[in-house]
N, C-alpha and C. Protein backbone atom coordinates (compact mmCIF):
# COMPACT_ATOMS: atom_id res chain seq x y z
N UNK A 1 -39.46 -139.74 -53.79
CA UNK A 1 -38.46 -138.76 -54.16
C UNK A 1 -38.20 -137.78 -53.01
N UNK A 2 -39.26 -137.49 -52.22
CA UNK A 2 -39.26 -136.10 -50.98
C UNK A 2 -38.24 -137.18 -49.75
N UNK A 3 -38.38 -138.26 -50.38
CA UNK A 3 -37.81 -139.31 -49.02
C UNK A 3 -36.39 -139.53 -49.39
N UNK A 4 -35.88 -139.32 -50.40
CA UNK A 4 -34.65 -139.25 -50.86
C UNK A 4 -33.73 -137.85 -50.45
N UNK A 5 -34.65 -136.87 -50.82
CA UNK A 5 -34.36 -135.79 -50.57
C UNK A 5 -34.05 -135.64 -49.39
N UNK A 6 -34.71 -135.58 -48.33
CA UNK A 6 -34.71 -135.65 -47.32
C UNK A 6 -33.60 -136.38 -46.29
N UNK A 7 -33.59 -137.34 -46.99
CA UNK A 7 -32.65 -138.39 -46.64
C UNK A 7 -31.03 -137.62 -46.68
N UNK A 8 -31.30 -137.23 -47.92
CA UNK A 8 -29.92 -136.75 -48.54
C UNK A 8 -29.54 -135.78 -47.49
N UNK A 9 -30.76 -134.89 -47.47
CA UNK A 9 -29.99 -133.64 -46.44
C UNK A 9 -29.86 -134.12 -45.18
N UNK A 10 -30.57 -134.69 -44.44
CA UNK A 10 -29.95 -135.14 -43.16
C UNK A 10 -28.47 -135.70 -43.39
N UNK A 11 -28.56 -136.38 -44.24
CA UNK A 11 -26.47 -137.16 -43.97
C UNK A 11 -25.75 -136.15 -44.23
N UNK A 12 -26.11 -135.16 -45.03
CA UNK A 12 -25.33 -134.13 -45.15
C UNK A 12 -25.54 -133.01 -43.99
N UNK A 13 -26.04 -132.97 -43.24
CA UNK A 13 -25.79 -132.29 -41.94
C UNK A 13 -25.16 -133.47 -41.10
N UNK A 14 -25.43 -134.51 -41.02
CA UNK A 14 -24.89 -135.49 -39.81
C UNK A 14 -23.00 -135.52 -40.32
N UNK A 15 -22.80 -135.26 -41.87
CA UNK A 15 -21.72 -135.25 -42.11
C UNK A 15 -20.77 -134.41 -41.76
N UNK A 16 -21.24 -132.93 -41.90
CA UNK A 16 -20.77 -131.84 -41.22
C UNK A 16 -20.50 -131.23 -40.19
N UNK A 17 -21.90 -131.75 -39.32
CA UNK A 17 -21.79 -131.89 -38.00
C UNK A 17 -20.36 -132.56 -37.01
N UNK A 18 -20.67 -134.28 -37.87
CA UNK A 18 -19.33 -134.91 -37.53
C UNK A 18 -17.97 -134.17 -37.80
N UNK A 19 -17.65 -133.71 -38.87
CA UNK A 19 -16.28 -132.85 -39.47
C UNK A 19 -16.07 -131.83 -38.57
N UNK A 20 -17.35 -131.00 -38.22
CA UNK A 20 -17.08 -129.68 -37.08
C UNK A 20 -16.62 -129.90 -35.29
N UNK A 21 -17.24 -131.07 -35.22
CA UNK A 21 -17.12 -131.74 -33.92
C UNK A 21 -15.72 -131.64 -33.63
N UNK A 22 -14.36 -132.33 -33.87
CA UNK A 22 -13.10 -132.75 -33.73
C UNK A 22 -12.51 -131.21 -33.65
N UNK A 23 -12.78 -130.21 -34.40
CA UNK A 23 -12.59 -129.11 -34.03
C UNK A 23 -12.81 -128.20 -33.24
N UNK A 24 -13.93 -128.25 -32.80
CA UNK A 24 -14.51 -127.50 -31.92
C UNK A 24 -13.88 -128.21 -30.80
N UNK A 25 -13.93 -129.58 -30.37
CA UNK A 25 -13.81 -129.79 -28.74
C UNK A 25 -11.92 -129.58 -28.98
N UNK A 26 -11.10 -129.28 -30.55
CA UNK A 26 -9.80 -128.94 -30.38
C UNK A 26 -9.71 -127.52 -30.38
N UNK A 27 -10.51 -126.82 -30.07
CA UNK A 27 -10.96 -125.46 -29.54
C UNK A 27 -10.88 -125.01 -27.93
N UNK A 28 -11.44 -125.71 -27.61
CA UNK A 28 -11.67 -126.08 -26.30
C UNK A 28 -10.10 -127.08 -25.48
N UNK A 29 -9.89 -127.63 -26.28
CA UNK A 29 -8.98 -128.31 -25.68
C UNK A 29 -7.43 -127.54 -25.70
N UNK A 30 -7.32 -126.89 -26.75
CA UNK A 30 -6.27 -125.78 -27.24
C UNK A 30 -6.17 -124.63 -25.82
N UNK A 31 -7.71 -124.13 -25.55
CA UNK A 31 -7.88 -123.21 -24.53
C UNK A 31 -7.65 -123.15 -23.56
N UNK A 32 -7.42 -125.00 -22.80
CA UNK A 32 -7.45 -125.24 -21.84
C UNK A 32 -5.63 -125.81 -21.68
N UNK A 33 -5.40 -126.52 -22.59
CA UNK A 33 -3.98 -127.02 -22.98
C UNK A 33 -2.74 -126.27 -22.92
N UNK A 34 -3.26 -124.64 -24.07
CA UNK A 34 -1.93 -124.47 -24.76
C UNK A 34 -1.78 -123.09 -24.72
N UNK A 35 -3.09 -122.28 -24.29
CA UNK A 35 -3.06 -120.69 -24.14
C UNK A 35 -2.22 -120.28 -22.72
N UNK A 36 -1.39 -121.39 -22.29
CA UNK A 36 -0.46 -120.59 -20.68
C UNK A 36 0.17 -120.35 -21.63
N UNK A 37 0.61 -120.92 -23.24
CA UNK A 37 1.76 -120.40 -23.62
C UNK A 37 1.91 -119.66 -25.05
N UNK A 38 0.73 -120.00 -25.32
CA UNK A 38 0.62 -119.87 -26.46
C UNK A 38 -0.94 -118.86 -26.88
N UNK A 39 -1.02 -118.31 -28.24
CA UNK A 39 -2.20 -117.64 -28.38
C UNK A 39 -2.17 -117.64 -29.68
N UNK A 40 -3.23 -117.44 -30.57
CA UNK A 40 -3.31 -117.30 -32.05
C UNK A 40 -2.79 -116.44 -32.61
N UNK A 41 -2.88 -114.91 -32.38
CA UNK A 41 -2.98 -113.79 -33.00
C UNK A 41 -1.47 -112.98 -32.59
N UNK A 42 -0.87 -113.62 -31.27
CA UNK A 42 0.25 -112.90 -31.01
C UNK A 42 1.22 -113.84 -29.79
N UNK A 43 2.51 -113.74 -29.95
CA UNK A 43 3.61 -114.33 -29.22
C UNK A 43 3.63 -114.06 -28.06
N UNK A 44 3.82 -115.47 -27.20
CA UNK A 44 3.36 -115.23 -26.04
C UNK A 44 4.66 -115.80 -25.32
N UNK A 45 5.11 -116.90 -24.19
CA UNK A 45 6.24 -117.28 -24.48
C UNK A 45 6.40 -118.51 -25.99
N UNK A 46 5.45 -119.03 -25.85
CA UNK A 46 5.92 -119.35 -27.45
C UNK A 46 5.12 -118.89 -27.96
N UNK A 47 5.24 -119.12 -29.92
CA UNK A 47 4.91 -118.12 -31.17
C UNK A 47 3.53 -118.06 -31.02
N UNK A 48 3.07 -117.09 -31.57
CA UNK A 48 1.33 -117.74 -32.40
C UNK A 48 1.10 -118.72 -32.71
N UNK A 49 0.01 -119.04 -33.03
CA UNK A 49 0.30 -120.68 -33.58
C UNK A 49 -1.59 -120.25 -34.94
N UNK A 50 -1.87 -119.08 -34.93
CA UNK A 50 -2.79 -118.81 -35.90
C UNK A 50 -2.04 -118.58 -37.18
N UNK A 51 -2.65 -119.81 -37.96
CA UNK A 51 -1.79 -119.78 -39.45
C UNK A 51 -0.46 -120.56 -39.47
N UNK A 52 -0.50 -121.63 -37.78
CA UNK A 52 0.70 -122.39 -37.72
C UNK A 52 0.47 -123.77 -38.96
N UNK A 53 -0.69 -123.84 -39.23
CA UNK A 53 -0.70 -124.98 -40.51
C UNK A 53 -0.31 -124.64 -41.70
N UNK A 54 0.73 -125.51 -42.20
CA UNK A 54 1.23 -124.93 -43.18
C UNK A 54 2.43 -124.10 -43.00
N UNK A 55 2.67 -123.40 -42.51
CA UNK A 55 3.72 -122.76 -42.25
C UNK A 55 5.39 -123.18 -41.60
N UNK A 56 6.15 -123.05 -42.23
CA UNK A 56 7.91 -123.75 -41.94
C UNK A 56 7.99 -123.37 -40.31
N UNK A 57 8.47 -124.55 -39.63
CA UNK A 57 9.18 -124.02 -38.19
C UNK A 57 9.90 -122.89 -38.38
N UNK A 58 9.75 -122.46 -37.14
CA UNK A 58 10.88 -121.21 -36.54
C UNK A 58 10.91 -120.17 -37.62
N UNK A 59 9.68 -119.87 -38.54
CA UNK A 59 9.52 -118.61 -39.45
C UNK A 59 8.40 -117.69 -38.84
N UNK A 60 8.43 -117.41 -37.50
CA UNK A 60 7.75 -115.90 -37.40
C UNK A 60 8.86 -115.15 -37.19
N UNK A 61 8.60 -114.08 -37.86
CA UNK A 61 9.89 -113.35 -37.50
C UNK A 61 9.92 -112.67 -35.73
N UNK A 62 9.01 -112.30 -35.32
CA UNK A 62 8.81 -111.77 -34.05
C UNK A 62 9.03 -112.52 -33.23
N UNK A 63 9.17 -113.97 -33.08
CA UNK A 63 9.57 -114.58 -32.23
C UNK A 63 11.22 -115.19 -32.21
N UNK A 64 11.87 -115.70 -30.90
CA UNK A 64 13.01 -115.89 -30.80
C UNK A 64 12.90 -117.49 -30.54
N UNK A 65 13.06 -118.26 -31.74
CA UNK A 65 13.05 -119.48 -31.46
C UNK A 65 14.38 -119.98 -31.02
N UNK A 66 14.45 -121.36 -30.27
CA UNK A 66 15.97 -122.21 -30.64
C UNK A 66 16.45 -122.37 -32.27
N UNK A 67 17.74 -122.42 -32.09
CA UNK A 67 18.41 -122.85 -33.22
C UNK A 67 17.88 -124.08 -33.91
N UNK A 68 17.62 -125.02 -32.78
CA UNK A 68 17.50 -126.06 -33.15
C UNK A 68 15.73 -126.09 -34.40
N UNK A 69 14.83 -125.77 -33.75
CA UNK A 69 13.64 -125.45 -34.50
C UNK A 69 13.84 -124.83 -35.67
N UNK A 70 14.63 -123.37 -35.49
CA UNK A 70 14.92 -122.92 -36.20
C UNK A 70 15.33 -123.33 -38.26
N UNK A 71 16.56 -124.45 -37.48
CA UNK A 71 16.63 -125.19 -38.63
C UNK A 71 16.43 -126.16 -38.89
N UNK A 72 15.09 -126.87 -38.36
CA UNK A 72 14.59 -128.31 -38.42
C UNK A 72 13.92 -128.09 -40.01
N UNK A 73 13.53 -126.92 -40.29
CA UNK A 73 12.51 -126.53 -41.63
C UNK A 73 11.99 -128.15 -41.82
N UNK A 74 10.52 -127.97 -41.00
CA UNK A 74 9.32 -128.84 -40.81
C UNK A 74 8.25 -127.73 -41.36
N UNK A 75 7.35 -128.38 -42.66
CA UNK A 75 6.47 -127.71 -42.78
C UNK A 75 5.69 -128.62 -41.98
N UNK A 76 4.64 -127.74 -40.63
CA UNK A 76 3.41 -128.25 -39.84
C UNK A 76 2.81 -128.63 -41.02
N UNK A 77 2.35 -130.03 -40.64
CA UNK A 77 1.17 -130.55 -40.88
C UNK A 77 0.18 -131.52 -39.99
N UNK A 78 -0.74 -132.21 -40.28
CA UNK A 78 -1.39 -132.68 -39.36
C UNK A 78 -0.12 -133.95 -38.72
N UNK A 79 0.66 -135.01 -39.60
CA UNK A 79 1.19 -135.25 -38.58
C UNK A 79 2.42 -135.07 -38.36
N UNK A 80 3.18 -133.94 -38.75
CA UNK A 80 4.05 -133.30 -38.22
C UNK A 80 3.47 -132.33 -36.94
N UNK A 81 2.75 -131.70 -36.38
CA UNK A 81 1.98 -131.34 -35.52
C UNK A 81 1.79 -132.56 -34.27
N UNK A 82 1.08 -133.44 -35.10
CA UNK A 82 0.86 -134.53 -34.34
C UNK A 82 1.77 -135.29 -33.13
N UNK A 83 3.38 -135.31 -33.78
CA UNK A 83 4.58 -136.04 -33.59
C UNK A 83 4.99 -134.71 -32.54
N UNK A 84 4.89 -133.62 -33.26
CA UNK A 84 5.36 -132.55 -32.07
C UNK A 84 4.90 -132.23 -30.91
N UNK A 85 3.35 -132.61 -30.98
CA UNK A 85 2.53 -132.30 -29.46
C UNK A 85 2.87 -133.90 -28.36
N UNK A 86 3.11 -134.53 -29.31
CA UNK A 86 3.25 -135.96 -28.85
C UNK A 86 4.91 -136.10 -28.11
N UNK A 87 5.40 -135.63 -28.80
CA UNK A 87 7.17 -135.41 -27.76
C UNK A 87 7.87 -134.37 -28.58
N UNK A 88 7.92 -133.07 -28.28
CA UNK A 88 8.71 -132.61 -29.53
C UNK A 88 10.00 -132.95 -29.00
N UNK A 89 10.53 -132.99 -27.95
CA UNK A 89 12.00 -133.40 -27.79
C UNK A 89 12.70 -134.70 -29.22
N UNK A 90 11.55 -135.72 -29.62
CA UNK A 90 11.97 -136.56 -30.61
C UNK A 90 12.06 -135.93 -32.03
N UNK A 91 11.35 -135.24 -32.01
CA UNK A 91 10.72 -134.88 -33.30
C UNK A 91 12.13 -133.52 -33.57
N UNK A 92 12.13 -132.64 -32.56
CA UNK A 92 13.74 -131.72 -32.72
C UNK A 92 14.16 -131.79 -31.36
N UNK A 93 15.08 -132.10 -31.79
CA UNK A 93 16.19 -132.10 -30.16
C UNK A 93 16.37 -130.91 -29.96
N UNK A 94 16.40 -130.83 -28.54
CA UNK A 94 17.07 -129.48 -28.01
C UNK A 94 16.58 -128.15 -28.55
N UNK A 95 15.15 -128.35 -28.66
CA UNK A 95 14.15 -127.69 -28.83
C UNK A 95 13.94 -126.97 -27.18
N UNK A 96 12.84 -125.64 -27.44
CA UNK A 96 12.57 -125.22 -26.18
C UNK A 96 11.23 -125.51 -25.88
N UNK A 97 10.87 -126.10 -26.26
CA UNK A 97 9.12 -126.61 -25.71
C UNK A 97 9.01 -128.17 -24.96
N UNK A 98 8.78 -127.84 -23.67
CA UNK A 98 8.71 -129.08 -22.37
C UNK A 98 7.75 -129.73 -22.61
N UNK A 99 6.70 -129.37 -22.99
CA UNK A 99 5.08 -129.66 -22.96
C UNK A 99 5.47 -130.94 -24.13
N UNK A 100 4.12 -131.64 -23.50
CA UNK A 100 3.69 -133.14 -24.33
C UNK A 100 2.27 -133.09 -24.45
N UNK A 101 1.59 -133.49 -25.19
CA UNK A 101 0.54 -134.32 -24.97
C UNK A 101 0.37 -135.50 -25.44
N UNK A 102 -0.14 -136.24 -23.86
CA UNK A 102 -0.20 -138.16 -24.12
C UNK A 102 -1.24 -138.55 -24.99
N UNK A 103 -2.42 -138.41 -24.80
CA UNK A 103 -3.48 -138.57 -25.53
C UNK A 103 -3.43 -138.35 -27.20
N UNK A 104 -3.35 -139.52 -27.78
CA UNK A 104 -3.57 -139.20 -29.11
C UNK A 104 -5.33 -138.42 -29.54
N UNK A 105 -6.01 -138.50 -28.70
CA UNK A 105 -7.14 -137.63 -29.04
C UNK A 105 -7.58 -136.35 -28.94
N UNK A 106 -6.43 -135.80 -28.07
CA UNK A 106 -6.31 -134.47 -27.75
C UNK A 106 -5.46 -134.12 -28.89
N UNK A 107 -4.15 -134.53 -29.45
CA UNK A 107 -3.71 -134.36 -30.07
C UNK A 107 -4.15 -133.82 -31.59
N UNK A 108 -5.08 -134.96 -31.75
CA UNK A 108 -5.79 -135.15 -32.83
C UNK A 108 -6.67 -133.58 -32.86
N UNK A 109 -7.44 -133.28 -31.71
CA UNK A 109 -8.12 -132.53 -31.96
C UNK A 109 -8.04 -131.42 -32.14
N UNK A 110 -6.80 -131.14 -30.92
CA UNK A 110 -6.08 -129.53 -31.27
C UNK A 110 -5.34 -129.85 -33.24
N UNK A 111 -4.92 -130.58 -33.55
CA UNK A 111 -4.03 -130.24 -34.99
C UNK A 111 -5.34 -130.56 -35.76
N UNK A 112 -6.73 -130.73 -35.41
CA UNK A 112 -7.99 -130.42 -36.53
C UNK A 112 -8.31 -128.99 -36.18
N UNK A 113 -8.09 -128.54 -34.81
CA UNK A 113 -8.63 -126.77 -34.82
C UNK A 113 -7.46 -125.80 -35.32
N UNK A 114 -6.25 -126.23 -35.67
CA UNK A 114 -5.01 -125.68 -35.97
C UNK A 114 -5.16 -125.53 -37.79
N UNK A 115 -5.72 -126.61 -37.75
CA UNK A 115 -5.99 -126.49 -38.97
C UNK A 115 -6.93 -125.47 -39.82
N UNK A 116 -7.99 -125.25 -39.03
CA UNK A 116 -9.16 -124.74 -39.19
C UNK A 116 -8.67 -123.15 -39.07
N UNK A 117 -7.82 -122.87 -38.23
CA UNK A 117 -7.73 -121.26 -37.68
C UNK A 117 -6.45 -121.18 -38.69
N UNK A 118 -6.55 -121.20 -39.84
CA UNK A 118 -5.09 -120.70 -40.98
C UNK A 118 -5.24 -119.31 -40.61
């Protein structure tokens, strides 16, 4: 029974562990990626992006988005996020954000820490 127990709690840290991982290195990867333009807490040349999950394009009010974003009304989600770090030119035309990222694993990891920082 102590071997069950035991058992149990290790997978349940190896589980959590795993879940925290993808975030954290999209912590790190966010920091290194996306803070020339971006920041959580306040508009930089583009919006915040703390509490960007979930939330409709082009609705901070403090920021001056394109039209085009503006009225794409995309609620972010993981892969609406996904599609946008990946080309937003496809995802809204004539959008103002140049930036890509190729790597679907970077991708992945920043829209698991995006997630995390509501």
């Amino acid at each position: 029974m102590r071997w069950l127990l035991a058992l149990s709690a290790a997978f349940v840290v190896f589980v959590v562990a795993g879940l925290s991982q993808p975030a954290e290195g999209g912590r790190e990867l966010f920091e290194r990626r996306c803070t020339g333009c971006h920041a959580l807490d306040r508009d930089k040349e583009g919006p915040r992006l703390g509490g960007v999950y979930g939330r409709v394009s082009g609705s901070v009010p403090s920021f001056h988005y394109s039209d085009a974003l503006k009225s794409a009304h995309i609620t972010w989600d993981a892969d609406s996020l996904a599609k946008w770090l990946a080309d937003p030119e496809s995802l809204v035309p004539d959008n103002d954000m140049a930036f890509h990222l190729d790597s679907a694993a970077e991708r992945s990891a920043i829209v698991a820490y995006l997630e995390q920082v509501r």
